[in-house]
C-alpha atoms as a PDB file:
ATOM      1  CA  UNK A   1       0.000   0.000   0.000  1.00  0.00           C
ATOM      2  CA  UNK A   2       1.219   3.592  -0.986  1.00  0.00           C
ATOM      3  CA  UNK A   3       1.445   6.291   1.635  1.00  0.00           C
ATOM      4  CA  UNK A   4      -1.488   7.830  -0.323  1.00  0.00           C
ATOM      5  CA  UNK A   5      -3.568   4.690  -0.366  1.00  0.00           C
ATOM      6  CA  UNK A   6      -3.009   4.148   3.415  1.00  0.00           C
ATOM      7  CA  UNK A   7      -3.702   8.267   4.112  1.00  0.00           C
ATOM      8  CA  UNK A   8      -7.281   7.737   2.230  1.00  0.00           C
ATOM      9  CA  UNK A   9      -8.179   4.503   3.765  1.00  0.00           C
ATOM     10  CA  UNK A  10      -7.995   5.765   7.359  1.00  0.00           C
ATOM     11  CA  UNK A  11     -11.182   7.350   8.482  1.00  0.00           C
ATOM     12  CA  UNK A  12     -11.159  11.525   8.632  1.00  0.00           C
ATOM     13  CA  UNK A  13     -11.325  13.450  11.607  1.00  0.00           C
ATOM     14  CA  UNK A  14     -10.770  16.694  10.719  1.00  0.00           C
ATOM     15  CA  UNK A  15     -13.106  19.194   8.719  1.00  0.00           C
ATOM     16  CA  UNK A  16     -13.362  22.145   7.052  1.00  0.00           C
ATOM     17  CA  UNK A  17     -15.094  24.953   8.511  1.00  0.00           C
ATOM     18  CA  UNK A  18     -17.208  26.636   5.551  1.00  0.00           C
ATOM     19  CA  UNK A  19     -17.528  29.681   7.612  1.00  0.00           C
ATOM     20  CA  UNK A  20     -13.713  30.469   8.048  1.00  0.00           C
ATOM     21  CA  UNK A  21     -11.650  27.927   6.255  1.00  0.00           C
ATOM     22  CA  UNK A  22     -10.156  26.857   9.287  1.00  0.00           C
ATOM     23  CA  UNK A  23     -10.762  23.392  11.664  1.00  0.00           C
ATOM     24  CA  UNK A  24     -13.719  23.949  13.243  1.00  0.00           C
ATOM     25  CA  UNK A  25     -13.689  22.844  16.912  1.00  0.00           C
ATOM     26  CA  UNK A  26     -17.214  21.826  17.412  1.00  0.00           C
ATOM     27  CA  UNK A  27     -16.588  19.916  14.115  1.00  0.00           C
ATOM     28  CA  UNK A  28     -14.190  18.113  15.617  1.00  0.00           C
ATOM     29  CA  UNK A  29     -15.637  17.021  18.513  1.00  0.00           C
ATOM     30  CA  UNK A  30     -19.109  15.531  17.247  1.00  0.00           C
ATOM     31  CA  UNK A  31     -16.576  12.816  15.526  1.00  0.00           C
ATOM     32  CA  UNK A  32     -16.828   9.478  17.098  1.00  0.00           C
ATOM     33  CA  UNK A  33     -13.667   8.555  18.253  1.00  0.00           C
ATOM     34  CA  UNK A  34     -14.569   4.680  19.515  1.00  0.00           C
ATOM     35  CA  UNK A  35     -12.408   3.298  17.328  1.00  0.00           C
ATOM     36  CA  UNK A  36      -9.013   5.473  17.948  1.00  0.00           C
ATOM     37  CA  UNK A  37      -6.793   2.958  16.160  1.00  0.00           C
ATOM     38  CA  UNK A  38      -8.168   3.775  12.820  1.00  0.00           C
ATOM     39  CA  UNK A  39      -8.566   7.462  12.750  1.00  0.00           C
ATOM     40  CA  UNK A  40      -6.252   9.612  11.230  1.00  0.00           C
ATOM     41  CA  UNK A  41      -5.617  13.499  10.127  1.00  0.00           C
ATOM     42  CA  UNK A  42      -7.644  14.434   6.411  1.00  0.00           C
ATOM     43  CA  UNK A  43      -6.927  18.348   6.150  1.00  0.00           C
ATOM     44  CA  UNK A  44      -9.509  20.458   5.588  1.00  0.00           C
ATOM     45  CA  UNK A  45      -9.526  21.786   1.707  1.00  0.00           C
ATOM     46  CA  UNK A  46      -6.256  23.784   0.458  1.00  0.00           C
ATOM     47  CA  UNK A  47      -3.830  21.866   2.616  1.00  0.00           C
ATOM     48  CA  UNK A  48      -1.084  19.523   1.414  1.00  0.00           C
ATOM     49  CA  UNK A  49       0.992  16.858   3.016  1.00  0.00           C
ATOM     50  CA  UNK A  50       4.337  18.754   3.929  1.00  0.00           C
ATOM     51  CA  UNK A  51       5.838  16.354   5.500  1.00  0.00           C
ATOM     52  CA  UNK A  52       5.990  12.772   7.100  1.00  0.00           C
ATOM     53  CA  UNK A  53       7.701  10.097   8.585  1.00  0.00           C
ATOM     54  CA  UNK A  54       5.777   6.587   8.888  1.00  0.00           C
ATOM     55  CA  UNK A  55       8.612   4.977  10.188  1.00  0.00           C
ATOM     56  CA  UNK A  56       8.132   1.880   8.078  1.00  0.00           C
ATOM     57  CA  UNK A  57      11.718   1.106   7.342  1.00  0.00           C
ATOM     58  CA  UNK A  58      13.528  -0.743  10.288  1.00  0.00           C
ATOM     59  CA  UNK A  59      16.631   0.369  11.841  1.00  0.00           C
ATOM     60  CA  UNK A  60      17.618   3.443  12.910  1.00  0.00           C
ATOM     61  CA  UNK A  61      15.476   6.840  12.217  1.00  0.00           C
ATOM     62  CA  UNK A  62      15.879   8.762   9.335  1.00  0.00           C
ATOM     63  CA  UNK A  63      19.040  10.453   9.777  1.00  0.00           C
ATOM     64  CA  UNK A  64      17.917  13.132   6.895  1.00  0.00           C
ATOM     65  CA  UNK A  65      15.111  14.088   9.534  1.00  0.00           C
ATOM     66  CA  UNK A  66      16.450  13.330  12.841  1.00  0.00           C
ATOM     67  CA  UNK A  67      19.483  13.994  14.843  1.00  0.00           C
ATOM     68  CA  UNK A  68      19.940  12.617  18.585  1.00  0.00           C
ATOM     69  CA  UNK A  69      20.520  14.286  22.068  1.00  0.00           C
ATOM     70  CA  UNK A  70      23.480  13.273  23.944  1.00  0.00           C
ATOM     71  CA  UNK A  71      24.186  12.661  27.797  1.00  0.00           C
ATOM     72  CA  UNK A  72      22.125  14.558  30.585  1.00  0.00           C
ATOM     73  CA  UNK A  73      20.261  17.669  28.670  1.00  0.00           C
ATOM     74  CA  UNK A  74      17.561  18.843  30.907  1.00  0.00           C
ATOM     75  CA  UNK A  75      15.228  18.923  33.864  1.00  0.00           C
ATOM     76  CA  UNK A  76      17.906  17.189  35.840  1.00  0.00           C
ATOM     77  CA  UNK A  77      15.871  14.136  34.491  1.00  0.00           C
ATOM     78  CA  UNK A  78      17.564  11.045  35.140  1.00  0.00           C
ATOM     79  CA  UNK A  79      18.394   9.113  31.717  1.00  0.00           C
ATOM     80  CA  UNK A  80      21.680   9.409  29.401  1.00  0.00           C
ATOM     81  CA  UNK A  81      20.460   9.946  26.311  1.00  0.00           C
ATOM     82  CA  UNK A  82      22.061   8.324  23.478  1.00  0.00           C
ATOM     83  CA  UNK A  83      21.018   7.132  19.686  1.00  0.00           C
ATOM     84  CA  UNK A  84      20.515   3.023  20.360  1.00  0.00           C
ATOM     85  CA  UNK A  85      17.280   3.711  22.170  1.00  0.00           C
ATOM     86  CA  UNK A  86      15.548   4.806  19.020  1.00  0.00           C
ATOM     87  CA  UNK A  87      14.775   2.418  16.399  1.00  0.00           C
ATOM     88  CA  UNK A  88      11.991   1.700  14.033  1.00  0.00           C
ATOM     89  CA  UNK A  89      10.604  -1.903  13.931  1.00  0.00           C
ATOM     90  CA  UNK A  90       7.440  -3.578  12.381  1.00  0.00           C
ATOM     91  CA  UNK A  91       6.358   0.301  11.276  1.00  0.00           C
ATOM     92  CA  UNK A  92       6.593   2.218  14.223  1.00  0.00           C
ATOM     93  CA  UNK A  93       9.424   4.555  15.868  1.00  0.00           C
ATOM     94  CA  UNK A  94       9.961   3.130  19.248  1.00  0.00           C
ATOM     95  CA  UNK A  95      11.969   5.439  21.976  1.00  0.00           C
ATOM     96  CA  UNK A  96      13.011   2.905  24.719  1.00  0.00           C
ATOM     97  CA  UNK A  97      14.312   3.480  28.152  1.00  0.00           C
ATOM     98  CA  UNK A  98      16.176   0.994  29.950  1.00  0.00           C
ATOM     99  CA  UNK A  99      17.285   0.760  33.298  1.00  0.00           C
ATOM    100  CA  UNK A 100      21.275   0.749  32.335  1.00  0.00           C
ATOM    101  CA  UNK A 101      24.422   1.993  34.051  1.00  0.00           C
ATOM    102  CA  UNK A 102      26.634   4.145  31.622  1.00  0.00           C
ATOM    103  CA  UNK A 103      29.590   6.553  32.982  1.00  0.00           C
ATOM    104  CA  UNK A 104      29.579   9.904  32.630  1.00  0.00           C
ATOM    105  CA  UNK A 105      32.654  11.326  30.197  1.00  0.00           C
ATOM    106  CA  UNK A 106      31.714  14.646  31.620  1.00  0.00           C
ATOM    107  CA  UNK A 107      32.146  13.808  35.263  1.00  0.00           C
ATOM    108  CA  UNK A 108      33.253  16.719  37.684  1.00  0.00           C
ATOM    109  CA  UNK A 109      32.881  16.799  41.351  1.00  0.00           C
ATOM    110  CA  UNK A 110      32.489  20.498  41.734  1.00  0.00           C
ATOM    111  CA  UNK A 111      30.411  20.871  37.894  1.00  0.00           C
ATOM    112  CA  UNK A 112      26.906  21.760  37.586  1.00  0.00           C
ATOM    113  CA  UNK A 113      24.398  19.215  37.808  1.00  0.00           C
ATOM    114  CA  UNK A 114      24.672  16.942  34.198  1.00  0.00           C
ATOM    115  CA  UNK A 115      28.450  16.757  35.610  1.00  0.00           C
ATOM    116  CA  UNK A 116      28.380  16.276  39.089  1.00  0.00           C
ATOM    117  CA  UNK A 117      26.446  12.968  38.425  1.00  0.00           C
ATOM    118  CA  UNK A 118      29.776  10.360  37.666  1.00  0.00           C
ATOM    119  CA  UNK A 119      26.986   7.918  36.513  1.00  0.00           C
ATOM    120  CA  UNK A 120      23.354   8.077  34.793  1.00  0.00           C
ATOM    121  CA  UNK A 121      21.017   4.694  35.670  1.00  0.00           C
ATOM    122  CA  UNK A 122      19.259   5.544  33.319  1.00  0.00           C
ATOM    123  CA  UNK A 123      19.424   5.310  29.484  1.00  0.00           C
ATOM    124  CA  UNK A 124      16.928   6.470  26.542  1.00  0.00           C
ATOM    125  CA  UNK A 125      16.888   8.718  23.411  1.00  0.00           C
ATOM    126  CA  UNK A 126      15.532  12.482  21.975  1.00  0.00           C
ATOM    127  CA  UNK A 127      15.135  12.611  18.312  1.00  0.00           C
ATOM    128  CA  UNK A 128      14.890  16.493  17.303  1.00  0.00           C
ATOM    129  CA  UNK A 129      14.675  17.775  13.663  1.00  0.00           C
ATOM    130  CA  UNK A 130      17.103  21.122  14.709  1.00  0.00           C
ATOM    131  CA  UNK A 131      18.921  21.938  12.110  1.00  0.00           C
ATOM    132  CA  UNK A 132      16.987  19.517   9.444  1.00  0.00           C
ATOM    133  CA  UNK A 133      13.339  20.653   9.394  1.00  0.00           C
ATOM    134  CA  UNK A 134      11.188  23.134  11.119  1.00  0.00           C
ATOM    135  CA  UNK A 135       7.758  24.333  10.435  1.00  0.00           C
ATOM    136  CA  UNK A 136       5.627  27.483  10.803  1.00  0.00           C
ATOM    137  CA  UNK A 137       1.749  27.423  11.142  1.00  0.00           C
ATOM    138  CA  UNK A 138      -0.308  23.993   9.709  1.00  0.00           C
ATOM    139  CA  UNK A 139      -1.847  20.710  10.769  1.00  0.00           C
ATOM    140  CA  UNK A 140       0.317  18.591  12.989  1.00  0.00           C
ATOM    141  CA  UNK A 141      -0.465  14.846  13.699  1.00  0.00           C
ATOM    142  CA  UNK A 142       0.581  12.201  15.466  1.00  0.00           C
ATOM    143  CA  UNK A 143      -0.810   8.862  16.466  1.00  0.00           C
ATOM    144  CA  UNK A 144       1.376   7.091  19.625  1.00  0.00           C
ATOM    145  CA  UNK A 145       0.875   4.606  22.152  1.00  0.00           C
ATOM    146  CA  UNK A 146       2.499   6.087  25.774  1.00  0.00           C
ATOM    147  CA  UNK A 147       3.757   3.485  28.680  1.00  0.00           C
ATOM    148  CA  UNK A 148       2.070   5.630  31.890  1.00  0.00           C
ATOM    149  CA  UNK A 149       3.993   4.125  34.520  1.00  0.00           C
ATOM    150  CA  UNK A 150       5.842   5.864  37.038  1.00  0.00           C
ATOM    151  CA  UNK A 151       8.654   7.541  36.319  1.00  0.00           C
ATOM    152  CA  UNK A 152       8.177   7.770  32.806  1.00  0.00           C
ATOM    153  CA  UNK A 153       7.777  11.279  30.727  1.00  0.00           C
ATOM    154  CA  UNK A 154       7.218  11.016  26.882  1.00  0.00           C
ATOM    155  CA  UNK A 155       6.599  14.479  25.094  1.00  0.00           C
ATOM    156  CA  UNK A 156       6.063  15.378  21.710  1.00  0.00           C
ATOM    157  CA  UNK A 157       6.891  19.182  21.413  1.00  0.00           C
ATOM    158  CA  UNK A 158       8.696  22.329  19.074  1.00  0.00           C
ATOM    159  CA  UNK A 159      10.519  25.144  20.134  1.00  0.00           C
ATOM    160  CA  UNK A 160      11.172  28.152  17.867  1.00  0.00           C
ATOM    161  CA  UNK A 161      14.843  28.214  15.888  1.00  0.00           C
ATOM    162  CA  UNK A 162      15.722  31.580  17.074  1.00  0.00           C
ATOM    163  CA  UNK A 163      15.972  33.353  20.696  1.00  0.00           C
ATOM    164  CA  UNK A 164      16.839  30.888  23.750  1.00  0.00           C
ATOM    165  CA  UNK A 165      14.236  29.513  25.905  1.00  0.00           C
ATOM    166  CA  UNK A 166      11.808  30.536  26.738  1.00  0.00           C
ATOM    167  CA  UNK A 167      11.758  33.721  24.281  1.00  0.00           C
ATOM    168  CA  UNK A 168      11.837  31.226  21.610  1.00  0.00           C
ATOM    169  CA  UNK A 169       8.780  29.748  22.562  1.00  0.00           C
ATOM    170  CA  UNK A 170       7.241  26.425  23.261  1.00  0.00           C
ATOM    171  CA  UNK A 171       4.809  24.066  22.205  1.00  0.00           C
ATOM    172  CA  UNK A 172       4.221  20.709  24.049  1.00  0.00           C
ATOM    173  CA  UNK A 173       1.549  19.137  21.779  1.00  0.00           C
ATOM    174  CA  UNK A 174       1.699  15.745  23.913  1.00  0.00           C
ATOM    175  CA  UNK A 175       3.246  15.251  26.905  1.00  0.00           C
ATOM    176  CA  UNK A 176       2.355  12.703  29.801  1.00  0.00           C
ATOM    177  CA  UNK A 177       3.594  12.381  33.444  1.00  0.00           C
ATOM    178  CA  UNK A 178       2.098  11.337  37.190  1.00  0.00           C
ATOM    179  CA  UNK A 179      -1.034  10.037  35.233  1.00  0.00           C
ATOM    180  CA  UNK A 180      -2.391  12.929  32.852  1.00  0.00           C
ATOM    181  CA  UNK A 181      -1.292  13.969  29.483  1.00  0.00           C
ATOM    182  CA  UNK A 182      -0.868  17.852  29.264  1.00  0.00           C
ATOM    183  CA  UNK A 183      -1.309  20.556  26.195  1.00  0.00           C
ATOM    184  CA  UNK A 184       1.392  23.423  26.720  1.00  0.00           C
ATOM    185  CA  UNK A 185       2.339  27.087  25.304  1.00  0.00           C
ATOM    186  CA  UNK A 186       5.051  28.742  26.614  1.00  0.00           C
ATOM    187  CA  UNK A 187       6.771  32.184  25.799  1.00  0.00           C
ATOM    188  CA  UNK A 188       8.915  34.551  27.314  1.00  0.00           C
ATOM    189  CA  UNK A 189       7.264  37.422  29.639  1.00  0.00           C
ATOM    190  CA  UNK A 190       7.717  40.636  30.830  1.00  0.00           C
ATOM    191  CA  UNK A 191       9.838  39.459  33.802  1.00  0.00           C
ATOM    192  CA  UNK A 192      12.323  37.008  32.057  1.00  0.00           C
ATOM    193  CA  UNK A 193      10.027  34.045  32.849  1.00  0.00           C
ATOM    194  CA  UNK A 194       7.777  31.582  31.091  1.00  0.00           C
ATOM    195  CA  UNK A 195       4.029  32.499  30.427  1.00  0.00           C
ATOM    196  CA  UNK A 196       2.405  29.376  30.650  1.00  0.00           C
ATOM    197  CA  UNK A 197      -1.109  27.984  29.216  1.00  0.00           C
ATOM    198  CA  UNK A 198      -1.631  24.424  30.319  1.00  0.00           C
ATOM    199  CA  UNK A 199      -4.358  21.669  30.569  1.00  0.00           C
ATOM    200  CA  UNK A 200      -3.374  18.846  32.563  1.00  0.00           C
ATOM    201  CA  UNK A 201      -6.135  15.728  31.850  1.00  0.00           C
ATOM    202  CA  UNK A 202      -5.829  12.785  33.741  1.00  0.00           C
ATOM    203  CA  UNK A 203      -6.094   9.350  31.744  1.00  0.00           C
ATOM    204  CA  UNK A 204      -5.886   5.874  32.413  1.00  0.00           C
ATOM    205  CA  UNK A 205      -6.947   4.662  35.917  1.00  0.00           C
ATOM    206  CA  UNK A 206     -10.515   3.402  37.495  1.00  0.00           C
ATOM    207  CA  UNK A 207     -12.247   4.990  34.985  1.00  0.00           C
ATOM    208  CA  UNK A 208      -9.846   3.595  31.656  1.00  0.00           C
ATOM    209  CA  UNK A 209      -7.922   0.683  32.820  1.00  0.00           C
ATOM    210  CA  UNK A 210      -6.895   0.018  29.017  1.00  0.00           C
ATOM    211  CA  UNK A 211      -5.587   3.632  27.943  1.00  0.00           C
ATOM    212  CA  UNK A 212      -2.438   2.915  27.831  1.00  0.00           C
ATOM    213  CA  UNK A 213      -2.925   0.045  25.711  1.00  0.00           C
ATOM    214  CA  UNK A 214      -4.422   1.793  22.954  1.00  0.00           C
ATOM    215  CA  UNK A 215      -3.004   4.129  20.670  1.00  0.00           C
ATOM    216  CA  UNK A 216      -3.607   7.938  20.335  1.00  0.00           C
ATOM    217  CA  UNK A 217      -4.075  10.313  17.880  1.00  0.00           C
ATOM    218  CA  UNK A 218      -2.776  13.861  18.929  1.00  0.00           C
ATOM    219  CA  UNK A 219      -3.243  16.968  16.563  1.00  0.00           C
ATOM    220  CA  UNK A 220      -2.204  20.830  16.487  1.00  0.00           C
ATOM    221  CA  UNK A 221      -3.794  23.078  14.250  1.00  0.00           C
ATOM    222  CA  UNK A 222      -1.198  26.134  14.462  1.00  0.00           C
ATOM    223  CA  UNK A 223      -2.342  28.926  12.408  1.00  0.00           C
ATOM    224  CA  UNK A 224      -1.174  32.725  12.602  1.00  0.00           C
ATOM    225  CA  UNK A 225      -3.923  33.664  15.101  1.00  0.00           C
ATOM    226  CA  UNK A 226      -3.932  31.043  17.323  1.00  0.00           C
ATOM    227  CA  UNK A 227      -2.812  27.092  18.704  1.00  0.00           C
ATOM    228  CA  UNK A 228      -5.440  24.413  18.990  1.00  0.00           C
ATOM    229  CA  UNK A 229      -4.247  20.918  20.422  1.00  0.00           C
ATOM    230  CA  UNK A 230      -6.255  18.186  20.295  1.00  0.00           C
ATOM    231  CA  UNK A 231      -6.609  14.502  21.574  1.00  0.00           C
ATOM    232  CA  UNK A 232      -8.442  11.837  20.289  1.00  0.00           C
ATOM    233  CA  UNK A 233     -10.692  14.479  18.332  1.00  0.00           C
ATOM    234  CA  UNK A 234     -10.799  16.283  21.626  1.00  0.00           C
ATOM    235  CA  UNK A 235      -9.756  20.239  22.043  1.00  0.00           C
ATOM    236  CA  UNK A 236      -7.585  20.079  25.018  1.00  0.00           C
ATOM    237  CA  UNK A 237      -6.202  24.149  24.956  1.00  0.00           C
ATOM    238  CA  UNK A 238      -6.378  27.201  22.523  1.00  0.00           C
ATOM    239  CA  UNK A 239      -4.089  29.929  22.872  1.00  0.00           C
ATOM    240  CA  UNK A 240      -4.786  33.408  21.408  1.00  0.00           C
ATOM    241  CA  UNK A 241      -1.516  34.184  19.634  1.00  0.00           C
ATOM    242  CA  UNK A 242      -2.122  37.773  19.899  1.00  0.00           C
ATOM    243  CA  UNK A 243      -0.701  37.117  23.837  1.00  0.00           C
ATOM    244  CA  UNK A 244       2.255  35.868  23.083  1.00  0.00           C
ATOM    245  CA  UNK A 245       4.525  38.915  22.138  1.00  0.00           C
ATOM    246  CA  UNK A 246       7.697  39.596  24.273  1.00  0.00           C
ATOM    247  CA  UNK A 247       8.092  42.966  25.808  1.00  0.00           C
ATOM    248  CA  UNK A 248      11.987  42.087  25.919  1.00  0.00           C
ATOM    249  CA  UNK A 249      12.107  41.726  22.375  1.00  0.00           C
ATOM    250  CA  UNK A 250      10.369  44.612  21.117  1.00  0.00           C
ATOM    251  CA  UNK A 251       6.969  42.366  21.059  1.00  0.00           C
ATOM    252  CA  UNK A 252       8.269  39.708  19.592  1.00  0.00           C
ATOM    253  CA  UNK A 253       6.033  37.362  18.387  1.00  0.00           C
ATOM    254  CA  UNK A 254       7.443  33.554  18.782  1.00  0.00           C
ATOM    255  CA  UNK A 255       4.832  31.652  17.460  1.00  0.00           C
ATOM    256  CA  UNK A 256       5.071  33.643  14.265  1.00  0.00           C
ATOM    257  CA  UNK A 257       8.668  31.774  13.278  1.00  0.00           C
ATOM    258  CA  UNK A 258       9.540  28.463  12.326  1.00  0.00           C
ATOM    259  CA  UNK A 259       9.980  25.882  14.914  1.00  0.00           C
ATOM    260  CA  UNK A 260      11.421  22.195  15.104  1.00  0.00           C
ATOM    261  CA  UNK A 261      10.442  18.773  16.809  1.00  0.00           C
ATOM    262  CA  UNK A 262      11.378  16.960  19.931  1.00  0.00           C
ATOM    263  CA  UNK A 263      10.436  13.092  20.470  1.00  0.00           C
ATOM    264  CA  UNK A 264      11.890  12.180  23.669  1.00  0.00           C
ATOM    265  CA  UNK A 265      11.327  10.042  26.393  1.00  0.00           C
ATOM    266  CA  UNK A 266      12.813  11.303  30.052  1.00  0.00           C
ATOM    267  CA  UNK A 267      13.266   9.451  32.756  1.00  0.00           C
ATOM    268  CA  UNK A 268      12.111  10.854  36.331  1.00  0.00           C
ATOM    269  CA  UNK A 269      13.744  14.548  36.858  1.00  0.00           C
ATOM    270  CA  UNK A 270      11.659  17.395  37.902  1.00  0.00           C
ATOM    271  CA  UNK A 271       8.243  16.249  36.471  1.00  0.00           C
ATOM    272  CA  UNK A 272       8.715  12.556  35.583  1.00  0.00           C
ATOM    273  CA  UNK A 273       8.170  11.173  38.973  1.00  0.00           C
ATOM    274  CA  UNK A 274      10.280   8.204  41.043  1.00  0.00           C
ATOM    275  CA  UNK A 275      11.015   5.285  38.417  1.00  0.00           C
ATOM    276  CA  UNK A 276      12.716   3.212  41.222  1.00  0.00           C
ATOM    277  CA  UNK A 277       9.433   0.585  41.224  1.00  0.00           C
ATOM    278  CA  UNK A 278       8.991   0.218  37.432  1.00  0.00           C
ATOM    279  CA  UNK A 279      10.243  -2.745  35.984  1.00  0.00           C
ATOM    280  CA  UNK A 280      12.193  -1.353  32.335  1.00  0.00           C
ATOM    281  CA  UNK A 281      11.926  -1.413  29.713  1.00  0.00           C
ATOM    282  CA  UNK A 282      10.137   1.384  28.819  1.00  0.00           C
ATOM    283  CA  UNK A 283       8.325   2.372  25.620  1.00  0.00           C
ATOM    284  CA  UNK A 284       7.358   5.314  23.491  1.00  0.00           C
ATOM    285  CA  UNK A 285       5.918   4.161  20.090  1.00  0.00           C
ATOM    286  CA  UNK A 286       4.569   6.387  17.123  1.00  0.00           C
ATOM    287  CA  UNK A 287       3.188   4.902  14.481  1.00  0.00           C
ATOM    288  CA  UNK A 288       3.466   8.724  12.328  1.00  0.00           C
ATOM    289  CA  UNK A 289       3.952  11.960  12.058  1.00  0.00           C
ATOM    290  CA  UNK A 290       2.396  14.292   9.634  1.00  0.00           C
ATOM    291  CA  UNK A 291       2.638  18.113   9.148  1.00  0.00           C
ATOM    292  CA  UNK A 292       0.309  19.263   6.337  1.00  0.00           C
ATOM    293  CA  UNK A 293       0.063  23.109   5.723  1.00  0.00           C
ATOM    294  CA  UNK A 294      -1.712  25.614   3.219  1.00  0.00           C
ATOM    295  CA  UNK A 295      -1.010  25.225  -0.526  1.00  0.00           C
END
């Protein structure tokens, strides 16, 4: 099957507004999303596929689209990132983290904290597109399956290519820790700081035992006005882009650039939670991404 054929034969979830052009929310959610594993992203009228990976050859990613983080990077999180936890197999990217004891290169007793650490215990991989691909404005889609246990902290998210964080801004289209998934925009205010809009959603648990089982479809509809992200057909947050200029840079506007991926999956640190009782492996699969935008 072509990548067109297998685009078409998955069901649509998105459609056009006739008022404004745009994805209609209320469209959106009146879709029936009891069959998750077969929905997929059909843009509204005027967009074009941009962009894709479907990760159906095995081996390593794409090195055309993705480079790989090295050693302790952020959050004080607790992994050593390095390229042989991401792989594609059987179709799908999978990010693994292993409980694995590798020796810091970088190792200072008096450094700051990614070199006080002589060893990590922890092992996985972030895939970014920096320096291959970045985007600005269009439909963003990914369908993933996320292991919820503790300790683990799998994001999907862009930051801008210029300006350093957070005046370059932030998007965390999926990210899950200590049991809800959460829709982020960040940008630089007034103070030096991060402006924050979040929506924190619990899953899983008493009331979806199987969540975690099932894959996901997760969607951002980035246009010059404003960020919708979506779940499972579902608007999770909408962020009026008319808020996010920086007084520090003369009202600069970072959601008005280009801005690159980030498929990662941290181990513990400031957000992730204790990973001491999970048993590892641990797993991040996508089955795709797609980025369509305007023709």
């Amino acid at each position: 099957m072509t990548t067109h054929q297998a685009l078409s034969s998955r069901r649509s979830f998105l459609r056009r507004s006739a008022a404004t052009g745009t994805v209609a929310a209320a469209a959106l959610n009146r879709l029936d999303y009891s069959n998750a594993a077969t929905t997929t992203l059909r843009p509204p009228r005027g967009y074009r596929l941009a962009w894709h990976d479907e990760f159906d050859r095995d081996g390593r990613p794409n090195p055309r689209y993705w480079g790989c983080e090295h050693g302790f990077v952020r959050n004080h999180e607790a992994q050593w990132y390095q390229p042989e936890n991401a792989f594609c197999r059987d179709g799908r990217l999978i990010i693994q983290a292993r409980r694995q004891r590798v020796k810091n290169p970088d190792y200072r007793a008096d450094g700051d904290w990614r070199q006080r650490r002589q060893f990590a215990e922890y092992t996985s991989a972030a895939l970014s597109t920096r320096g291959k691909r970045a985007w600005q404005f269009g439909l963003f889609a990914m369908r993933a399956r996320l292991d919820t246990r503790p300790g683990l902290w799998p994001a999907w998210w862009m930051l801008g290519i210029s300006k350093p964080w957070p005046a370059c801004g932030e998007i965390d289209i999926m990210e899950y820790y200590a049991g809800h998934v959460n829709a982020n925009v960040a940008w630089q205010n007034a103070a030096g700081r991060a402006q924050w809009v979040s929506k924190f959603t619990p899953v899983g648990g008493p009331h979806d035992p199987f969540w975690a089982k099932r894959f996901h479809l997760w969607v951002m509809d980035w246009q010059p006005s404003y960020i919708r992200l979506y779940m499972d057909g579902t608007l999770y947050n909408h962020v009026d882009l008319t808020r996010t200029l920086d007084p520090r840079f003369n009202n600069f506007n970072p959601f008005h650039q280009p801005a690159y991926m980030i498929l990662d999956l941290a181990v513990g640190g400031r957000s992730g939670g204790n990973p001491a009782g999970t048993r590892f492996p641990g797993y991040f699969e996508v089955d795709y991404i797609r980025v369509y935008q305007r023709r």
